[in-house]
C-alpha atoms as a PDB file:
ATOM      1  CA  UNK A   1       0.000   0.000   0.000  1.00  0.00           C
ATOM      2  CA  UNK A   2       2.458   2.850   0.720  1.00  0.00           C
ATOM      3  CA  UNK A   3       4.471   1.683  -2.339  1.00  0.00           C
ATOM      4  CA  UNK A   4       1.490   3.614  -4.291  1.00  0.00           C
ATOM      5  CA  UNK A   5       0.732   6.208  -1.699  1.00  0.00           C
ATOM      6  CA  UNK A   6       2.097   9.593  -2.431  1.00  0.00           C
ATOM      7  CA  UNK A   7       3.303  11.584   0.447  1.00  0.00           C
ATOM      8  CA  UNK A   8       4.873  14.306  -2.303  1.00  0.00           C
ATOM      9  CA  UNK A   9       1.543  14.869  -3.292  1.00  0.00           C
ATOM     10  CA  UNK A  10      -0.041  16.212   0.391  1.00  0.00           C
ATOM     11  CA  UNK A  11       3.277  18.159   0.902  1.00  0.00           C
ATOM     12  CA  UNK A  12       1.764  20.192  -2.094  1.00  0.00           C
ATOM     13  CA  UNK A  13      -1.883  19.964  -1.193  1.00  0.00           C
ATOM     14  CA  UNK A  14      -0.974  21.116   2.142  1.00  0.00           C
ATOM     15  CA  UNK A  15      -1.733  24.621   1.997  1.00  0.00           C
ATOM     16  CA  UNK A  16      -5.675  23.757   0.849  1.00  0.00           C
ATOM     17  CA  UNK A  17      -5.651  21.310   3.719  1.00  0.00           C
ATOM     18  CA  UNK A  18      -4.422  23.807   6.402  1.00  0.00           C
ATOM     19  CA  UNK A  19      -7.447  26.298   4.878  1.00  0.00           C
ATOM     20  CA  UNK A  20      -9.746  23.642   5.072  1.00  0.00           C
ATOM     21  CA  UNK A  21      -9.117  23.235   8.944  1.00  0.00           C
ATOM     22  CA  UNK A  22      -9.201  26.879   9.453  1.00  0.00           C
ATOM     23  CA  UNK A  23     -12.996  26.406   8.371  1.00  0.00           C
ATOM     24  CA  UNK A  24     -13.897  23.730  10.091  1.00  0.00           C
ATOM     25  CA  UNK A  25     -12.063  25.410  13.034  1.00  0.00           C
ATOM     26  CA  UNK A  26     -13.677  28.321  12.769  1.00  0.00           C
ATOM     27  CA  UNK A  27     -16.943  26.658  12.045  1.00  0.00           C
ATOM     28  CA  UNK A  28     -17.021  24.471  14.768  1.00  0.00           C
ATOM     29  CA  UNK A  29     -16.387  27.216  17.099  1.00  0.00           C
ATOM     30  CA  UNK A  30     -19.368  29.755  16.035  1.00  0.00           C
ATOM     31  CA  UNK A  31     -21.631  27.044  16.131  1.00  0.00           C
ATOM     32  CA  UNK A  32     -20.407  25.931  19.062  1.00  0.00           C
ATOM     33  CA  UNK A  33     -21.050  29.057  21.034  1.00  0.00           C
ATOM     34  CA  UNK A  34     -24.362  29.064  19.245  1.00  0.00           C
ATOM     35  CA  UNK A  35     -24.912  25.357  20.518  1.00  0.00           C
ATOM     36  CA  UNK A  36     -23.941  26.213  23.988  1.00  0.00           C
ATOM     37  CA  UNK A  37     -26.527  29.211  23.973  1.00  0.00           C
ATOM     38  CA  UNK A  38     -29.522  27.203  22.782  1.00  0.00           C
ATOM     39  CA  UNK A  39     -28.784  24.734  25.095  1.00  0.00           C
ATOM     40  CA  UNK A  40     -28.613  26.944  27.809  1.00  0.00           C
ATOM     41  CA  UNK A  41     -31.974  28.574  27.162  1.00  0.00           C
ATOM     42  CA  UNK A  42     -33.508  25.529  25.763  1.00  0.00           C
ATOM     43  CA  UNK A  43     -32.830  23.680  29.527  1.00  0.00           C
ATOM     44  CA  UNK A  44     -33.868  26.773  31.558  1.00  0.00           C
ATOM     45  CA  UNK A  45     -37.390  26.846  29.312  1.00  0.00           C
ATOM     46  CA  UNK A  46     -38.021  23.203  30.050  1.00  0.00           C
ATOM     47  CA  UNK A  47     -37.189  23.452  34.152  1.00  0.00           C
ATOM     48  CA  UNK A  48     -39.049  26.994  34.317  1.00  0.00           C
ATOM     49  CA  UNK A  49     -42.490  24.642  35.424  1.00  0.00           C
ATOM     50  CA  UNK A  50     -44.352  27.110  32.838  1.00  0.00           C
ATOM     51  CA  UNK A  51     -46.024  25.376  30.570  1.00  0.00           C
ATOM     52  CA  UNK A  52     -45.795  28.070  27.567  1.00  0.00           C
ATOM     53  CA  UNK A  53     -41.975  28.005  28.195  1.00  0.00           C
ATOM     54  CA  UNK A  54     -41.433  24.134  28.375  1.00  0.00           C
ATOM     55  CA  UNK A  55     -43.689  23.670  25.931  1.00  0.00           C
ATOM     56  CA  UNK A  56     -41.688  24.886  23.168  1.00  0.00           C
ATOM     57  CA  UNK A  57     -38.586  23.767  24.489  1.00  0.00           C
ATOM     58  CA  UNK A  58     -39.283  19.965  24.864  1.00  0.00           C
ATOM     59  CA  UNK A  59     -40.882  20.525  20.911  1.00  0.00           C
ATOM     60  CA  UNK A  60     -37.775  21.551  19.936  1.00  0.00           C
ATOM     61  CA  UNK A  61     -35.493  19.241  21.628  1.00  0.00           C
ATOM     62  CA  UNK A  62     -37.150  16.346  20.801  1.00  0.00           C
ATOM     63  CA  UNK A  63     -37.984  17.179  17.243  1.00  0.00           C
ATOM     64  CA  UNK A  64     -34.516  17.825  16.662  1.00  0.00           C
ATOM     65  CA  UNK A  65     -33.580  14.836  18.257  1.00  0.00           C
ATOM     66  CA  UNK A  66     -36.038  12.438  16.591  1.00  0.00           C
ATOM     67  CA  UNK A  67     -34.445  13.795  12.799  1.00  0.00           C
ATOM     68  CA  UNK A  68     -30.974  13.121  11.206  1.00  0.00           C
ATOM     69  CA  UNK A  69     -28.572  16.433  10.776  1.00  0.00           C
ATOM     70  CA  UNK A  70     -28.887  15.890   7.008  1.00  0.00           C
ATOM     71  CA  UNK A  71     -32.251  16.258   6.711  1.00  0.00           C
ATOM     72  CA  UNK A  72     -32.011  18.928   8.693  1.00  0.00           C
ATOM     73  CA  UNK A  73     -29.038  20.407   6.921  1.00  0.00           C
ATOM     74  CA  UNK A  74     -31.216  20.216   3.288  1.00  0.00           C
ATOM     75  CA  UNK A  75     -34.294  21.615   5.734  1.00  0.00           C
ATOM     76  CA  UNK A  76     -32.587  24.155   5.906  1.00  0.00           C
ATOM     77  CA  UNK A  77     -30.521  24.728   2.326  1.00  0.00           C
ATOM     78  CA  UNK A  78     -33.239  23.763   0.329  1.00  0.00           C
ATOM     79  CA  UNK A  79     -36.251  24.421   2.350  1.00  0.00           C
ATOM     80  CA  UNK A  80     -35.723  28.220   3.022  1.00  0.00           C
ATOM     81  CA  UNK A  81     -34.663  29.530   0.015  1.00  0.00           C
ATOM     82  CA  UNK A  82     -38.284  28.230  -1.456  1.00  0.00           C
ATOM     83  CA  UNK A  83     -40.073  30.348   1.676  1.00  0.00           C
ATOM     84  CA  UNK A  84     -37.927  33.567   0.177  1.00  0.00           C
ATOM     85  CA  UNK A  85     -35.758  33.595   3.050  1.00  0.00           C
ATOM     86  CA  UNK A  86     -31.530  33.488   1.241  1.00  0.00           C
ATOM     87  CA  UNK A  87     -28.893  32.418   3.968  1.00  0.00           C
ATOM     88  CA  UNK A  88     -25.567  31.829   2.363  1.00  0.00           C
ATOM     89  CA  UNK A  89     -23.999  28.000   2.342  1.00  0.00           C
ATOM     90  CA  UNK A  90     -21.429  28.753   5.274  1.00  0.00           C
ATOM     91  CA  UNK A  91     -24.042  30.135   7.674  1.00  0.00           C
ATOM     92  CA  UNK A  92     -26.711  27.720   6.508  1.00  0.00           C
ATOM     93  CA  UNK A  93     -24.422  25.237   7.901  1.00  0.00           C
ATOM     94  CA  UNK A  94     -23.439  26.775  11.090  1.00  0.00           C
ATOM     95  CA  UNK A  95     -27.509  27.373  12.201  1.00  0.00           C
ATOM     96  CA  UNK A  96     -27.915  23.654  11.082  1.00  0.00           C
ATOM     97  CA  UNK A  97     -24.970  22.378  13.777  1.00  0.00           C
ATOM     98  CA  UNK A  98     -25.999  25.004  16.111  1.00  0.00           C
ATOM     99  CA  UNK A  99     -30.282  23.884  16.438  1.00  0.00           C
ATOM    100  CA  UNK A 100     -28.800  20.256  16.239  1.00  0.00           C
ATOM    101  CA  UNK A 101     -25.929  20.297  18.695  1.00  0.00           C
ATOM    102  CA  UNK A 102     -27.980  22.635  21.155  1.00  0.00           C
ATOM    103  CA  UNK A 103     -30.821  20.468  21.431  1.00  0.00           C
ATOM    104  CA  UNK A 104     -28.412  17.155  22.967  1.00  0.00           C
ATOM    105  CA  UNK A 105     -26.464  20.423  25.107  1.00  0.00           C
ATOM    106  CA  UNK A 106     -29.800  20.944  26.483  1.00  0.00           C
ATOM    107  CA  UNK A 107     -30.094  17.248  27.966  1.00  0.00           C
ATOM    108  CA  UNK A 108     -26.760  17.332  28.693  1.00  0.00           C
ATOM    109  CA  UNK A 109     -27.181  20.053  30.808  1.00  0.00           C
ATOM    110  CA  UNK A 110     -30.701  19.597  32.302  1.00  0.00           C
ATOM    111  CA  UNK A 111     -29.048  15.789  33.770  1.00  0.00           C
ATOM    112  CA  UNK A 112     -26.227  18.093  34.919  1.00  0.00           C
ATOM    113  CA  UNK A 113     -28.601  20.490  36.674  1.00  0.00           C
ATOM    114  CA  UNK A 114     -30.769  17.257  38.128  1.00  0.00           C
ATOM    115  CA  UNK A 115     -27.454  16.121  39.709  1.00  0.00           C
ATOM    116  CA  UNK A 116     -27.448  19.418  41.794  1.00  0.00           C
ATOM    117  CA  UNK A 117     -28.159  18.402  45.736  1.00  0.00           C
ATOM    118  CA  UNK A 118     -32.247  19.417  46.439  1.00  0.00           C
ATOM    119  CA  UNK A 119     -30.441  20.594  49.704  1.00  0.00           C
ATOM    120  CA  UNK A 120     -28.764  24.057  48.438  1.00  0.00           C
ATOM    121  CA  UNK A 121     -31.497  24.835  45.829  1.00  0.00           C
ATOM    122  CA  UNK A 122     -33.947  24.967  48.707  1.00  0.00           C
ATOM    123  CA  UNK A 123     -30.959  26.736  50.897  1.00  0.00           C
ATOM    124  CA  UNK A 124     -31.209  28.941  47.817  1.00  0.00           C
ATOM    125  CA  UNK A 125     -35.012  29.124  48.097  1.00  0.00           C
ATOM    126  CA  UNK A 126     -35.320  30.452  51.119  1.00  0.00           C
ATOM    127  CA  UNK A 127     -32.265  32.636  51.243  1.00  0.00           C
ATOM    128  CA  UNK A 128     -34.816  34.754  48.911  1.00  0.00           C
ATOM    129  CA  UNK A 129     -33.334  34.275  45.601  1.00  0.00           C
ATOM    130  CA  UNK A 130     -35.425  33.794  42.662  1.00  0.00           C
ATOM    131  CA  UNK A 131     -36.058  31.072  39.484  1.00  0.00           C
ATOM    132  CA  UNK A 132     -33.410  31.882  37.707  1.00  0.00           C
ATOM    133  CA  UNK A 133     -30.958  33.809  40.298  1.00  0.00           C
ATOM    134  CA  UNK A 134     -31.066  30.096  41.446  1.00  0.00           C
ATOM    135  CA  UNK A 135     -30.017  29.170  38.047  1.00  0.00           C
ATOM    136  CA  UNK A 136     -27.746  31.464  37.542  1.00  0.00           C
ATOM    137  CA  UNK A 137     -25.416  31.250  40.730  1.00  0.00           C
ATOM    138  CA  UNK A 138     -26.137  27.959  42.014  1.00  0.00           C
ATOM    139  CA  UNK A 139     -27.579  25.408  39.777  1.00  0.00           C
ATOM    140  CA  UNK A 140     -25.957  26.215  36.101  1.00  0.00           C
ATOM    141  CA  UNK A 141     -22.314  26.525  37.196  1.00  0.00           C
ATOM    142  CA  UNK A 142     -22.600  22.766  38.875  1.00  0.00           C
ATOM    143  CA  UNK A 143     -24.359  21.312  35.939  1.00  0.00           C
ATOM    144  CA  UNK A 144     -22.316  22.895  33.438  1.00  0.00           C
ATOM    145  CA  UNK A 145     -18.797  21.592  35.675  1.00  0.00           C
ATOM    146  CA  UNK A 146     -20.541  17.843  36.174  1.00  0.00           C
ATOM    147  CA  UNK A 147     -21.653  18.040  32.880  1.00  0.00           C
ATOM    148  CA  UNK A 148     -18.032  18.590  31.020  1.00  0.00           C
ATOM    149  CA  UNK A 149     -17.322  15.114  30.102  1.00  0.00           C
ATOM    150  CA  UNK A 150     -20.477  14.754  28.295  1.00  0.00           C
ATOM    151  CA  UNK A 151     -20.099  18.508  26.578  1.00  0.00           C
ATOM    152  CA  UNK A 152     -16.630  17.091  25.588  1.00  0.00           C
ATOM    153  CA  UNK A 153     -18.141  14.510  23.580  1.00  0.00           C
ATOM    154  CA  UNK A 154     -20.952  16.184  21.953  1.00  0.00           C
ATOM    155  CA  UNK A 155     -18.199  18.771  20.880  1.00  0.00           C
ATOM    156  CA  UNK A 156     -16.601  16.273  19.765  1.00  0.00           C
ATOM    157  CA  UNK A 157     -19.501  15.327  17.626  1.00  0.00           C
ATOM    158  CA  UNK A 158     -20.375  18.571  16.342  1.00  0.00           C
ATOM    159  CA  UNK A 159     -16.872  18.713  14.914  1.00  0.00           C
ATOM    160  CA  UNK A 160     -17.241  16.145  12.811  1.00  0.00           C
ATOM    161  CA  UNK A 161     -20.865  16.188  11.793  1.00  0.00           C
ATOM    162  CA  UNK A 162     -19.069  19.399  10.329  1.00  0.00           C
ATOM    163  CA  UNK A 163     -18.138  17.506   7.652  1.00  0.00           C
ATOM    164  CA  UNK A 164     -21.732  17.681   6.086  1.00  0.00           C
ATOM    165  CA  UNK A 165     -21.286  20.810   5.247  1.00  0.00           C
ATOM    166  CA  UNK A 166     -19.202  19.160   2.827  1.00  0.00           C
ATOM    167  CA  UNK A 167     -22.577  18.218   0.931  1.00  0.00           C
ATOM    168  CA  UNK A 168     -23.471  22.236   0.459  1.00  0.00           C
ATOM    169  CA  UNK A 169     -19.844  23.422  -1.072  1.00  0.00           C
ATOM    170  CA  UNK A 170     -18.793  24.753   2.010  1.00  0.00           C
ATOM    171  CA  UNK A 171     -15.065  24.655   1.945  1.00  0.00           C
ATOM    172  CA  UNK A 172     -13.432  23.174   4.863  1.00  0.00           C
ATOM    173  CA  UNK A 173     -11.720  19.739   5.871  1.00  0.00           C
ATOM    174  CA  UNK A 174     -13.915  17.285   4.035  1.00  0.00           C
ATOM    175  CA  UNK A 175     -14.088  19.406   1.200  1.00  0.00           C
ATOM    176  CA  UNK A 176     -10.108  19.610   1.301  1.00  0.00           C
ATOM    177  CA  UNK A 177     -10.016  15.828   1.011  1.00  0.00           C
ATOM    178  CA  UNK A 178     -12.685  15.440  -1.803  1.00  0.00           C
ATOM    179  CA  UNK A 179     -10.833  18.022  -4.077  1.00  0.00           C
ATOM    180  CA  UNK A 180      -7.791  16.133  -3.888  1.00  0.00           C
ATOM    181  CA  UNK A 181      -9.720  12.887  -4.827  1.00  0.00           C
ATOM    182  CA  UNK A 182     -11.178  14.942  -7.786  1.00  0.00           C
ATOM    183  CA  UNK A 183      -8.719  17.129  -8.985  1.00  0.00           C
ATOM    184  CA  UNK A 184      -5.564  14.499  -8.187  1.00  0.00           C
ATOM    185  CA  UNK A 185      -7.731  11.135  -8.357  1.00  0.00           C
ATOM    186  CA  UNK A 186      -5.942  10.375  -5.124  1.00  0.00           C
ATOM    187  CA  UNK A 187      -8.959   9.914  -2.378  1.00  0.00           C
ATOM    188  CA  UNK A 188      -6.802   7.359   0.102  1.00  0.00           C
ATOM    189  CA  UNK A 189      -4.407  10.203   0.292  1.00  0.00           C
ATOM    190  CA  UNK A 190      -6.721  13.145   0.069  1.00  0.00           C
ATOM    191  CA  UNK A 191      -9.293  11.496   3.112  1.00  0.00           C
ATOM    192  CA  UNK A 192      -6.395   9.823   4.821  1.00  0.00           C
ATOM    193  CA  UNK A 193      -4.600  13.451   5.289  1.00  0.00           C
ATOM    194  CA  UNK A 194      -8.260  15.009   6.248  1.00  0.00           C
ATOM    195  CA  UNK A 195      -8.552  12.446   8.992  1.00  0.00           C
ATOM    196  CA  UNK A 196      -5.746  13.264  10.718  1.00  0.00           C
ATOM    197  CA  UNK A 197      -6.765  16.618  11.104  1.00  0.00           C
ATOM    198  CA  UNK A 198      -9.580  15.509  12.612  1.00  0.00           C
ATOM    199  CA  UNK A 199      -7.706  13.578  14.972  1.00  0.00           C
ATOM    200  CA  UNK A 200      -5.431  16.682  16.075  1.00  0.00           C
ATOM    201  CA  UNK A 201      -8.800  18.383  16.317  1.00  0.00           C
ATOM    202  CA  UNK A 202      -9.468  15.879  18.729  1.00  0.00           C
ATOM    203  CA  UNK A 203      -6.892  16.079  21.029  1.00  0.00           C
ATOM    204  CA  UNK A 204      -6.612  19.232  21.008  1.00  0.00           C
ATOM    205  CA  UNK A 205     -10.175  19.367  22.680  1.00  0.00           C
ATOM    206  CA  UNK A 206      -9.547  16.452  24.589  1.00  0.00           C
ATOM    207  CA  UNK A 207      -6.431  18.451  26.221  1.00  0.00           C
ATOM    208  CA  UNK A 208      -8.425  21.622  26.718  1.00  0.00           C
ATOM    209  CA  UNK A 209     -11.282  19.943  28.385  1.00  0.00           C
ATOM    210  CA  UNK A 210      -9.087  18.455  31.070  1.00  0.00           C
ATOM    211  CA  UNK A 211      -7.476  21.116  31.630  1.00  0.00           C
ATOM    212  CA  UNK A 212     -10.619  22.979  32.403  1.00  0.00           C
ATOM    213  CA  UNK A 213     -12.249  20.129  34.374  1.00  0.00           C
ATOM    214  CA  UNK A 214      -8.656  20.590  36.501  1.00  0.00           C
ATOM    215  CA  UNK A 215      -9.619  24.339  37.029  1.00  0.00           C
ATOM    216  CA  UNK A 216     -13.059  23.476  37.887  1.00  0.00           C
ATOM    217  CA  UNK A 217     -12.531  21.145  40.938  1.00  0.00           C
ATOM    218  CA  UNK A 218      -8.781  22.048  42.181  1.00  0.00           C
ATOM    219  CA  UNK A 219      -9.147  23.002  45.705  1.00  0.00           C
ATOM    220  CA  UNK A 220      -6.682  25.032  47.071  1.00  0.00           C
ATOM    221  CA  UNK A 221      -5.376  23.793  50.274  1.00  0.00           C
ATOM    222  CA  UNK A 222      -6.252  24.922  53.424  1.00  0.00           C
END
């Protein structure tokens, strides 16, 4: 196998490659923070206990759950430019990953906010602080520590369901690889080089995330 596998030839591709994970990095991120956001809101709509808040939210969450990303993706590629509304490829991509990715964030962080002792919410309770003062200095900052493991992996996820975007001409690491298969009729060497940039991606979150789980529950000694 590596008697026919050209290294000389990703040397030169390198510099599309290297673009290629500048837009998936960048990607990732904005929908990311986008991800994180919905999720956020989507949990605190579904624990408010009002019905025209949870409502919605559980809707949402579950209807995005229940669907693949790529019909979702062509939902939202094909499906609004026929209702008049024009969103260009890259951000038509990045609202797809955000809806999908914040709906599991908002499990993720609802099991996180579950896990939170009864004891200092009612502490909380009668200490005078409201709904979401409660949320917002007691319960969400446990959840959202307990719950980095699982954030991790749906990260993780989001990354590479990036990739899709592939499908819509949106340039980044999958769409690196496939223009090296097409242009240079080399694919083992064009998706071979794009997945290990996804696997440097990986690590690269994998390091980060422990490294803020460390932060999270050092405890200076006393």
């Amino acid at each position: 196998m590596l008697e026919t596998f050209n290294f000389r030839v990703i040397f030169v591709m390198l510099p599309q490659f290297c673009h290629g994970l500048a837009g998936t990095v960048w990607i990732s991120l904005v929908a990311l923070a986008g991800a994180m956001s919905i999720g956020v809101v989507a949990c605190v709509m579904r624990l408010s206990g009002r019905r025209w808040l949870s409502v919605p939210a559980v809707v949402y969450i579950e209807l995005i759950r229940s669907t693949p990303l790529l019909a979702q993706l062509y939902f939202f590629y094909f499906g609004l430019p026929s209702m008049g509304l024009r969103v260009a490829e890259t951000w038509t991509g990045i609202i797809a990953l955000a809806l999908n990715s914040g709906a599991y964030m908002a499990e993720i962080i609802r099991a996180g906010v579950m896990s939170v002792p009864a004891g200092q919410v009612e502490a909380a309770t009668a200490s005078g602080l409201g709904f979401f003062q409660r949320l917002r200095f007691i319960v969400l900052p446990q959840a959202i520590g307990v719950s980095i493991p699982a954030l991790l992996g749906q990260m993780i996820v989001l990354v590479k369901d990036s990739a899709l975007l592939a499908l819509i001409s949106v340039f980044e690491l999958t769409r690196a690889g496939q223009l090296m298969a097409s242009e240079r009729f080399m694919p083992a060497e064009g998706f071979l080089t794009t997945a290990v940039f996804y696997l440097l991606i990986y690590f690269v979150l994998k390091y980060a995330s422990t490294q803020w789980q460390k932060r999270l529950i050092f405890q200076p000694a006393v």
